[in-house]
Protein backbone atom coordinates (compact mmCIF):
# COMPACT_ATOMS: atom_id res chain seq x y z
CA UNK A 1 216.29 85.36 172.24
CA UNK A 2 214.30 88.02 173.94
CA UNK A 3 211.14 89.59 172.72
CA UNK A 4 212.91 92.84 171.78
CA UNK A 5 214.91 91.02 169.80
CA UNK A 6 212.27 88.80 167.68
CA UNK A 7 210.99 92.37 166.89
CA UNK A 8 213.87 94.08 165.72
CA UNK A 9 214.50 91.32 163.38
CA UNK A 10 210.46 91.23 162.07
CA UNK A 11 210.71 95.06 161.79
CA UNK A 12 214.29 94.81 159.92
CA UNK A 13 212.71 91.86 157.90
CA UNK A 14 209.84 94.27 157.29
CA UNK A 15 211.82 97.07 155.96
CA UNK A 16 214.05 94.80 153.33
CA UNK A 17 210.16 93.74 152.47
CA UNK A 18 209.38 97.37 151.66
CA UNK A 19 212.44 98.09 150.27
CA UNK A 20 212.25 95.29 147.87
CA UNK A 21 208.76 96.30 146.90
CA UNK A 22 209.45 99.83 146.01
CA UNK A 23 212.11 98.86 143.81
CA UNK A 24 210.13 96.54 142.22
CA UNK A 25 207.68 99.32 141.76
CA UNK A 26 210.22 101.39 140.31
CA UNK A 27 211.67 98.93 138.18
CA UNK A 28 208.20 98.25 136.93
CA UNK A 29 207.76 101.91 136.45
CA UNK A 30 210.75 102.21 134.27
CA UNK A 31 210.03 98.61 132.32
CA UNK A 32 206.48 100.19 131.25
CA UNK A 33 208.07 103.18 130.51
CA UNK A 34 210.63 101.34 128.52
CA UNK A 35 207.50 99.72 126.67
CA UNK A 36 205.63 102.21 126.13
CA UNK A 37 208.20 104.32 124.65
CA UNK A 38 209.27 101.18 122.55
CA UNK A 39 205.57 100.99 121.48
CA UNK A 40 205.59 104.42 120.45
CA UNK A 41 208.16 104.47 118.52
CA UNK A 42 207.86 100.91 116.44
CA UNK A 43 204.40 102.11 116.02
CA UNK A 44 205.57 104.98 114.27
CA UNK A 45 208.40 103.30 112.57
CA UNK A 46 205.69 100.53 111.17
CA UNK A 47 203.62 103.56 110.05
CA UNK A 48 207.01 104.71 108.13
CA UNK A 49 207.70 101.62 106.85
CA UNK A 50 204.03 101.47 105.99
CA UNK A 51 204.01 104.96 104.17
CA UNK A 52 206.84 103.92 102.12
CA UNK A 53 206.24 100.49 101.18
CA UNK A 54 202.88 102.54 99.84
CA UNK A 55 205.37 105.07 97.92
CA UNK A 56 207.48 102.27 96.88
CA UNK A 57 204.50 100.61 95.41
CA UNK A 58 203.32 103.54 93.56
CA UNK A 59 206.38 104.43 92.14
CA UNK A 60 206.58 100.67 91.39
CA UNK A 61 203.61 101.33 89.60
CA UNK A 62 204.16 104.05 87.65
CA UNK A 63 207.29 102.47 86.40
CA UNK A 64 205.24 99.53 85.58
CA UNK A 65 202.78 101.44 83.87
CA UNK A 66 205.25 103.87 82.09
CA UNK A 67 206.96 101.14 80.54
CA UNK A 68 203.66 99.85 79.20
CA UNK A 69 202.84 102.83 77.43
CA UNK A 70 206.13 103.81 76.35
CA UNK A 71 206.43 99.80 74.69
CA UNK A 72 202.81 100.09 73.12
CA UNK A 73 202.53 103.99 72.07
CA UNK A 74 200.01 104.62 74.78
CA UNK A 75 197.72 101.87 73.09
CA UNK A 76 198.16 99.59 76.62
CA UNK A 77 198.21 101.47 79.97
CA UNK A 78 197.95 99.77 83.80
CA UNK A 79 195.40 100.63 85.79
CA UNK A 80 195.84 99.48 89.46
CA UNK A 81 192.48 99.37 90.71
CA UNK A 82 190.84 100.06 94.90
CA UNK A 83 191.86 96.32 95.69
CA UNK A 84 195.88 97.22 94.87
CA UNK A 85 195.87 94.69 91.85
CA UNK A 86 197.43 95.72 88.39
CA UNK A 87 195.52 95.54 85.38
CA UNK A 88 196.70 95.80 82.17
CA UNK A 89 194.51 97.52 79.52
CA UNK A 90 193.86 98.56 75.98
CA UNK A 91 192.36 101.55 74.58
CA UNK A 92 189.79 101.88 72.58
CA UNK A 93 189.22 104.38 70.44
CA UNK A 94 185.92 105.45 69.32
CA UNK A 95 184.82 104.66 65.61
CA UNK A 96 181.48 105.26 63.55
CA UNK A 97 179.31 102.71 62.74
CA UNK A 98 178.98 103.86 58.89
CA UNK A 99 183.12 103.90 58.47
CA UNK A 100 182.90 100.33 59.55
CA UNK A 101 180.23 99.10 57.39
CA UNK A 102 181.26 100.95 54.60
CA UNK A 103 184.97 98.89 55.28
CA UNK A 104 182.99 95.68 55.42
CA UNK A 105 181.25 96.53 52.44
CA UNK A 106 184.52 97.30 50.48
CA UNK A 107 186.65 94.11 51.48
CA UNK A 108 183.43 91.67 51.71
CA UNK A 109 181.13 93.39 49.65
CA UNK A 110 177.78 93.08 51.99
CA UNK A 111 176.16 95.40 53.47
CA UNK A 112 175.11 94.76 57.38
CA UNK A 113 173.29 97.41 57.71
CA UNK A 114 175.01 99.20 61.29
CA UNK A 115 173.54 102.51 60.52
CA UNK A 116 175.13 105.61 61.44
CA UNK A 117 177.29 107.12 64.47
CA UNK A 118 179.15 106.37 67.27
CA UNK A 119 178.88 102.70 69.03
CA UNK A 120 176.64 101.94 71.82
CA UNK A 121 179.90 100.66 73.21
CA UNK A 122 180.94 104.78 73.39
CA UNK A 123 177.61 105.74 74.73
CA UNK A 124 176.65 105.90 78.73
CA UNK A 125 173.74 106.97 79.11
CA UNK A 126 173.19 108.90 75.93
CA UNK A 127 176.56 110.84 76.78
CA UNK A 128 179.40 109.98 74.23
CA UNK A 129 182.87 108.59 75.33
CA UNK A 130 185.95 109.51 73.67
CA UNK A 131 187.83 105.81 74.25
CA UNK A 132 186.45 102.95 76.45
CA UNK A 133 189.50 100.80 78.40
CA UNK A 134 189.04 96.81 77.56
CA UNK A 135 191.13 94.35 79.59
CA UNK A 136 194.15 92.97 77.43
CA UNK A 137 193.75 89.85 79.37
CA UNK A 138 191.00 87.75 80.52
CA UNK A 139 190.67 88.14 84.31
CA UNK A 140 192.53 86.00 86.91
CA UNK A 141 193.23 86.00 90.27
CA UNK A 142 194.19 88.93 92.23
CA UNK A 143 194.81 90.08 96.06
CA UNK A 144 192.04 91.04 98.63
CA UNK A 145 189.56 88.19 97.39
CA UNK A 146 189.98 90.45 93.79
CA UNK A 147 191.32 89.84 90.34
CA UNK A 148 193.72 90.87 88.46
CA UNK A 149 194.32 91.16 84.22
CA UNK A 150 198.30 89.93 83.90
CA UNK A 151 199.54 88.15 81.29
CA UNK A 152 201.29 84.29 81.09
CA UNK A 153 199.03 83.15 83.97
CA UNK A 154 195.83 81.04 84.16
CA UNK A 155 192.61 82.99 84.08
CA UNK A 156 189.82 82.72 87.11
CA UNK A 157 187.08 80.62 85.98
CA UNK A 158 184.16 78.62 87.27
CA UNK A 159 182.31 81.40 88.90
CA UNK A 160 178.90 82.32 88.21
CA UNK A 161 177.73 85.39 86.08
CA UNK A 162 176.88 87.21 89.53
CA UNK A 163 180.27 86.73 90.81
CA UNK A 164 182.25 87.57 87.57
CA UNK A 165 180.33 90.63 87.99
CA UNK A 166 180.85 91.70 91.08
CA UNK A 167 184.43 91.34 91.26
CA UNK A 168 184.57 93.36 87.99
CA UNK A 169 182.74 96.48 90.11
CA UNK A 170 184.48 95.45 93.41
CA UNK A 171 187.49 97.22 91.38
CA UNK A 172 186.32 100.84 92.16
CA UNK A 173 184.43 103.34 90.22
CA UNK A 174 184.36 103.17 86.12
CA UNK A 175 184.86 99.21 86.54
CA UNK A 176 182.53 96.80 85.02
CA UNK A 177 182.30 93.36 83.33
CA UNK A 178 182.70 93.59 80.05
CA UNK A 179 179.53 94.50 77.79
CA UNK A 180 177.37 93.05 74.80
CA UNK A 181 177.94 96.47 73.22
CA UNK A 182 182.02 96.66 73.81
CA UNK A 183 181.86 92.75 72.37
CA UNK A 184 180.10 93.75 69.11
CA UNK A 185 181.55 97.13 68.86
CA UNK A 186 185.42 95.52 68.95
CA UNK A 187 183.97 92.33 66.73
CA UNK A 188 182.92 94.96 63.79
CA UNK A 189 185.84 96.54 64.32
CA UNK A 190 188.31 93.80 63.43
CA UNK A 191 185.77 92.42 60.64
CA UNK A 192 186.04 95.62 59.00
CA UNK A 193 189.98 95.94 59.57
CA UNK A 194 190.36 91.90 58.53
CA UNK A 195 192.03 91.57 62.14
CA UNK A 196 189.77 88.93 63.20
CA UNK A 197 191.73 86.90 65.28
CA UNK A 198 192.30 83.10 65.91
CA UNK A 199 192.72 81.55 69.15
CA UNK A 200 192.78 78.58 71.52
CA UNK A 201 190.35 76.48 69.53
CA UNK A 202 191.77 73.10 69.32
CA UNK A 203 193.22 71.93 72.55
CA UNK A 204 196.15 74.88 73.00
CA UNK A 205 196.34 75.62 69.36
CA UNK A 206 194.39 77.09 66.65
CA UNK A 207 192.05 75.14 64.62
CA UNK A 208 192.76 77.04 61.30
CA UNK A 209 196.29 77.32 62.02
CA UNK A 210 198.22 74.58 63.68
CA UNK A 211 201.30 76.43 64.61
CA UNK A 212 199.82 78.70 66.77
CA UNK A 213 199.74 77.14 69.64
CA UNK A 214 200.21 78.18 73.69
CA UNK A 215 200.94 76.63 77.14
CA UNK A 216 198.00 75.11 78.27
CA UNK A 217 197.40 74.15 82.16
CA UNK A 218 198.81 71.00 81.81
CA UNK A 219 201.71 71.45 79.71
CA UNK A 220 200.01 69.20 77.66
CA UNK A 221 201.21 68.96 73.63
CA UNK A 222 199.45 70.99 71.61
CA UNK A 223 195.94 68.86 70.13
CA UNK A 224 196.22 66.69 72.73
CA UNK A 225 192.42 66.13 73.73
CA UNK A 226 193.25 63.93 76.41
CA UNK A 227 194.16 67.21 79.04
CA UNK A 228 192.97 70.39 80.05
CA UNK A 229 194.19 72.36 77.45
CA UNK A 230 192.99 76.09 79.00
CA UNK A 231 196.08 78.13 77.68
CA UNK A 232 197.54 81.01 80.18
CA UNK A 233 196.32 84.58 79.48
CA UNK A 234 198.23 86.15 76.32
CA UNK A 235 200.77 83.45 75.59
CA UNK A 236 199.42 82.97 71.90
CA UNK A 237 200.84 84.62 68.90
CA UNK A 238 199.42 88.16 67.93
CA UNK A 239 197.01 87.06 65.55
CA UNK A 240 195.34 85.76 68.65
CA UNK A 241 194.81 89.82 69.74
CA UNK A 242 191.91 91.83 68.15
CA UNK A 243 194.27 93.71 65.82
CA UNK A 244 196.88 91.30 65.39
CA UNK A 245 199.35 93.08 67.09
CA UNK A 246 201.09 92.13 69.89
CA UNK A 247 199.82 95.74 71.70
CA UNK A 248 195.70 93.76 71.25
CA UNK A 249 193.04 92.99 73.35
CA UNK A 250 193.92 88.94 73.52
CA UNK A 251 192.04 85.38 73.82
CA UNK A 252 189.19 86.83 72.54
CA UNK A 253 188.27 84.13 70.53
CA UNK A 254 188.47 80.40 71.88
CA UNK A 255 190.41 79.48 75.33
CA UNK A 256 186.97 79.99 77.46
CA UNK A 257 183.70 81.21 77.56
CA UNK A 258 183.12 85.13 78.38
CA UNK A 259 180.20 85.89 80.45
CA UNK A 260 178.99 89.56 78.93
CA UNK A 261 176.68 91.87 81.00
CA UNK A 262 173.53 94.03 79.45
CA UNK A 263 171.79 91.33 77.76
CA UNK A 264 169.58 88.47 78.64
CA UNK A 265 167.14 86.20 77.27
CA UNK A 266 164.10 85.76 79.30
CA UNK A 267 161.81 83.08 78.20
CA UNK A 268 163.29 83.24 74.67
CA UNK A 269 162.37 87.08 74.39
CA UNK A 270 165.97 89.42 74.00
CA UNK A 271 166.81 92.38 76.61
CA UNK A 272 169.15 94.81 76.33
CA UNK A 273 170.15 98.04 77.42
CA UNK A 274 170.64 100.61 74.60
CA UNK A 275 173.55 101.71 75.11
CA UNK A 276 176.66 100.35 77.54
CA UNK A 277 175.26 101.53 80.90
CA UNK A 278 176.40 99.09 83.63
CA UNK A 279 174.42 100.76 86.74
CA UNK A 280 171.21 99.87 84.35
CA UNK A 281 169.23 97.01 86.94
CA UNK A 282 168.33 94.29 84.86
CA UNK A 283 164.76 95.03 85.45
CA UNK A 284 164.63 98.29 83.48
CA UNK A 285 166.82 96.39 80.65
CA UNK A 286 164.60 96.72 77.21
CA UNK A 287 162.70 94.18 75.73
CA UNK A 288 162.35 93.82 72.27
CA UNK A 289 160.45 92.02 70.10
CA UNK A 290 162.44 89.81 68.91
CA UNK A 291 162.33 85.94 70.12
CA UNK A 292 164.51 82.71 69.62
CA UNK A 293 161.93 80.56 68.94
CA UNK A 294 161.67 76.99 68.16
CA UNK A 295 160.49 74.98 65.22
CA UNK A 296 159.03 71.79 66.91
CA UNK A 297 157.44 72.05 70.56
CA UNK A 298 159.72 69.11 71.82
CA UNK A 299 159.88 69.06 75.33
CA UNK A 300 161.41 65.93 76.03
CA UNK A 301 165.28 65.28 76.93
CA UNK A 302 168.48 67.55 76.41
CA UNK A 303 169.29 67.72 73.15
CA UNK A 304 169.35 69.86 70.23
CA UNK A 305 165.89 70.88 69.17
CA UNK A 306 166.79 72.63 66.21
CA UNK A 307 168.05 75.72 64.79
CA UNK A 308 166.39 78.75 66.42
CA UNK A 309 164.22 81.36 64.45
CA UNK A 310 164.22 84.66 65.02
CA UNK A 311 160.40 85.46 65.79
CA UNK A 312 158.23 87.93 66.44
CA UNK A 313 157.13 85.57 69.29
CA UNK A 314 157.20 82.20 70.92
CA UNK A 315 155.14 79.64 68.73
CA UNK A 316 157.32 76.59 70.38
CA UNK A 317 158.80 76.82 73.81
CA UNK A 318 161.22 73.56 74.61
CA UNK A 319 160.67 73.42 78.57
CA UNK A 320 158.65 75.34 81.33
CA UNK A 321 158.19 79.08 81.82
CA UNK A 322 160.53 80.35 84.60
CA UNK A 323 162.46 77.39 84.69
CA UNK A 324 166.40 77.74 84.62
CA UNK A 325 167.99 74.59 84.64
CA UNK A 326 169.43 72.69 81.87
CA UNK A 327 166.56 69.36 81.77
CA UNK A 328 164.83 70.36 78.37
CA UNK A 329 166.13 70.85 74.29
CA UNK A 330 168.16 73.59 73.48
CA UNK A 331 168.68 75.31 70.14
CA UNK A 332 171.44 75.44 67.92
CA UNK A 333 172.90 76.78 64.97
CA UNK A 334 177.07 76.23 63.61
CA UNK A 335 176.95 79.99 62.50
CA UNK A 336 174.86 82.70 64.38
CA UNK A 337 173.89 84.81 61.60
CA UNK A 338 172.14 81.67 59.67
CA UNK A 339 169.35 81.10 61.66
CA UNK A 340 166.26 82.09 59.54
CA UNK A 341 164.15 84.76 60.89
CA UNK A 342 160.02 84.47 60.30
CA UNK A 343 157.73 85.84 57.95
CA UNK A 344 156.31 88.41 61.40
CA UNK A 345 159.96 89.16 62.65
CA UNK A 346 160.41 93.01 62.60
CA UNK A 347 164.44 93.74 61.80
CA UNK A 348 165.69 95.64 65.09
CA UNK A 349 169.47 97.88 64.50
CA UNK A 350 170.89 97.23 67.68
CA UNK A 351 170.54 93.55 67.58
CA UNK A 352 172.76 93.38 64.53
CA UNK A 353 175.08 96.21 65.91
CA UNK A 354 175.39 93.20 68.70
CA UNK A 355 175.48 90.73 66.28
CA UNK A 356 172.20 89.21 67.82
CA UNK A 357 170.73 88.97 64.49
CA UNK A 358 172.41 89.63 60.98
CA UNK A 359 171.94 90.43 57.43
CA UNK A 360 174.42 87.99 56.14
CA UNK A 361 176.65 85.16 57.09
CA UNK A 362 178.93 86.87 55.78
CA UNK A 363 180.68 88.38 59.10
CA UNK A 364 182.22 87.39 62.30
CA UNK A 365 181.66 83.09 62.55
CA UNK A 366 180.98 81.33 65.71
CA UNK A 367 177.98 78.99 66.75
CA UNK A 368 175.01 80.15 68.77
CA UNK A 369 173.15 78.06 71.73
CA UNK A 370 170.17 79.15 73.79
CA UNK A 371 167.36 78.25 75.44
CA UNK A 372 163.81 79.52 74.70
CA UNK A 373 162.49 78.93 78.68
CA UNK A 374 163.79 80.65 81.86
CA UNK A 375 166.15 83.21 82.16
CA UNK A 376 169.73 83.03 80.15
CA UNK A 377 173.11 85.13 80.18
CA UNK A 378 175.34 85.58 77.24
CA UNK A 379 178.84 84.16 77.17
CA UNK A 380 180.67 84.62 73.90
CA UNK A 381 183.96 83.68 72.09
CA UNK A 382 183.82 79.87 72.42
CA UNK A 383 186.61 77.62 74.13
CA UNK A 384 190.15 75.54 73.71
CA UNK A 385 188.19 72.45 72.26
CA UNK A 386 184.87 74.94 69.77
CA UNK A 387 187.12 74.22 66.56
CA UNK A 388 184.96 75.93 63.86
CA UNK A 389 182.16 76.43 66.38
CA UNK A 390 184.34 79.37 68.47
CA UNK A 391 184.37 82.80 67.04
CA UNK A 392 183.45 86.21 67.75
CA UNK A 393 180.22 85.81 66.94
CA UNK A 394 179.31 82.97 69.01
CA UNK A 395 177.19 83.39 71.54
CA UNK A 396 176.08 80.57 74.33
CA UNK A 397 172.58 81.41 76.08
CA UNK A 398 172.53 78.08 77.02
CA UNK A 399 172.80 78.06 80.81
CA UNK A 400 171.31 80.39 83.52
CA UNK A 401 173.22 83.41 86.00
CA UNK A 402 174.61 79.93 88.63
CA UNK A 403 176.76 78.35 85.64
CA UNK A 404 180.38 77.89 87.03
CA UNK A 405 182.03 75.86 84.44
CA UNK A 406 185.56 75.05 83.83
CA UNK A 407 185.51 76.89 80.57
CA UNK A 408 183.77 79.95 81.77
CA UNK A 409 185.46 83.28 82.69
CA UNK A 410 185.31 86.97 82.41
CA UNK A 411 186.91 90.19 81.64
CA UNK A 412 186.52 93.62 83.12
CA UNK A 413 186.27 96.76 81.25
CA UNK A 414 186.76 100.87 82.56
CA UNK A 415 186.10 104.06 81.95
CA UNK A 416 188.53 106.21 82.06
């Protein structure tokens, strides 16, 4: 084979090269053309299916919440809060403080001395609220690392007083953990209206009624002490709800442990705000003088010290000054209107309109616990195994902000 030839065929061979090139170019051409113009278009039909999976929801929503209202009267509504999670709510209506201790006075025949006008649970900031939304439902989990208020599940517990918190804001604006003053305020109101309601107080029943029971978390039988016997939210009879009614704010009493916001006790001394103003900082909370003091000075192991005494100031402190944990005496009384107050003690209004302090044991029951040294939160309500010692009025400022028990949750509240 000649030169010529050998060339021919290179420049031939050259040419099918080329040829084969540019229609791989094209055909790459066309393929990203293909793709992007697939791109485009499941892009937009993702957006599509996004935009109506968002309508679907919120007409899912407003069915949801329609049939809530139209079943209750408007007394429950949903509100589904920035996090997408439903949450079912009562309303609250406000009251005045004189109607309800003139009610108490009528069907008990005390007198506990509330004074006159509308809650601090209806006041923000000195301005007055027409109805305050309370969670039907302690609060359990919920999507994007939220929570939720459902009923016939278990409720979120174990997390600390700054976490109940913040998921209660997380929710968007007008959300907050539930208040000392919305506690009391709903606690008078049932007194007065002789609603006050049983609960999970003996292991998934009622300790003053044995046939009110629920499922607990281990399908346990009802008394059994051996289980866990934490009951799902809202599966106990309506005398388990604030107004007996099946339409209530439920599990207030027993089940768990509710950490409350706008109140401390800081080495023994009370702090509240005046009125139920969650964006208050703790550090601008009031301080009153009134104390939980101590009548012996023990210091030594973890046991009862006592009742507590109402004081005008700390005489006996049971462990160290700024200390928080649990390693000294605590105080303790079965009812928390019977502790005695001292000869100095100065009667304050707003601790007995938050049932802090009280002019007679006859009201709300339920045990108090606290600590007289560090800094303490309130929990109230009791849990699935207080018996006697649960209530409305009990109140636990036993433990510092970090507790994360078993028996500890929360519930969030809104403004509407």
């Amino acid at each position: 084979m000649s030169i010529e030839q050998i060339n021919e065929i290179v420049t031939a061979a050259d040419r099918v090269v080329t040829a084969v090139e540019n229609k791989a170019a094209e055909i790459d051409s066309k393929t990203a053309a293909l793709a992007s113009d697939y791109n485009s278009k499941k892009a937009a039909l993702d957006q599509q299916v996004a935009a109506n999976s968002a309508q679907l929801a919120i007409v899912a929503s407003d069915g949801y919440r329609k049939a809530i209202e139209d079943a209750s009267g408007g007394r429950n509504t949903v509100v589904i809060d920035e996090q997408g999670n439903p949450n079912v709510m009562v309303r609250v209506q406000r009251f005045n403080y004189e109607d309800i201790n003139q009610a108490i006075l009528d069907r008990l025949g005390v007198d506990l001395m509330l004074g006159t006008g509308t809650p601090t649970m209806f006041q923000r900031n000195g301005e007055q609220m027409g109805e305050v939304l309370i969670a039907k439902y302690l609060a359990s989990s919920g999507a994007n690392g939220g929570c939720s208020v459902i009923g016939g599940v278990q409720p979120r517990t174990s997390v600390d007083y700054d976490v109940a918190k913040a998921l209660c804001n997380k929710k968007g604006a007008g959300w907050h953990m539930m208040s000392i003053h919305e506690w009391a305020a709903i606690a008078l109101w049932s007194l007065a209206n002789d609603t006050v309601p049983r609960g999970n107080t003996n292991y998934a029943r009622s300790h003053e009624n044995k046939l009110e029971t629920a499922r607990s978390s281990d399908n346990g039988i009802p008394g059994d002490a051996s289980g866990l016997a934490r009951t799902d939210t809202g599966k106990g009879p309506a005398t388990w709800s604030h107004d007996h009614t099946e339409w209530g704010i439920q599990d207030l009493v027993g089940n768990v442990w509710e950490w409350l916001d706008q109140m401390m006790l800081s080495e023994g001394q009370v702090i509240t705000t005046l009125d139920n103003n969650p964006e208050i900082v703790e550090e601008n909370w009031i301080k009153h003088s009134a104390y939980f003091d101590s009548p012996v000075a023990n210091t030594e192991g973890t046991d009862s010290a006592g009742s507590p005494v109402l004081n005008s100031a700390i005489t006996n402190r049971n462990g160290p000054i700024g200390e928080d944990s649990n390693d000294n005496p605590y105080l303790t009384n079965s009812h928390f209107a019977a502790i005695t107050k001292s000869e100095t003690y100065q009667k304050v209004e707003i601790l007995r309109r938050l049932l802090i302090e009280s002019e007679s044991t006859t009201t709300v029951s339920g045990a108090i616990y606290c600590r007289n040294y560090g800094n303490r939160f309130p929990r109230r309500g009791g849990n699935w195994y207080g018996g006697s010692l649960a209530g409305l009025g009990a109140l636990n400022l036993r433990s510092g902000r970090s507790s994360t028990p078993s028996d500890l949750g929360f519930r969030p509240a809104f403004f509407a």
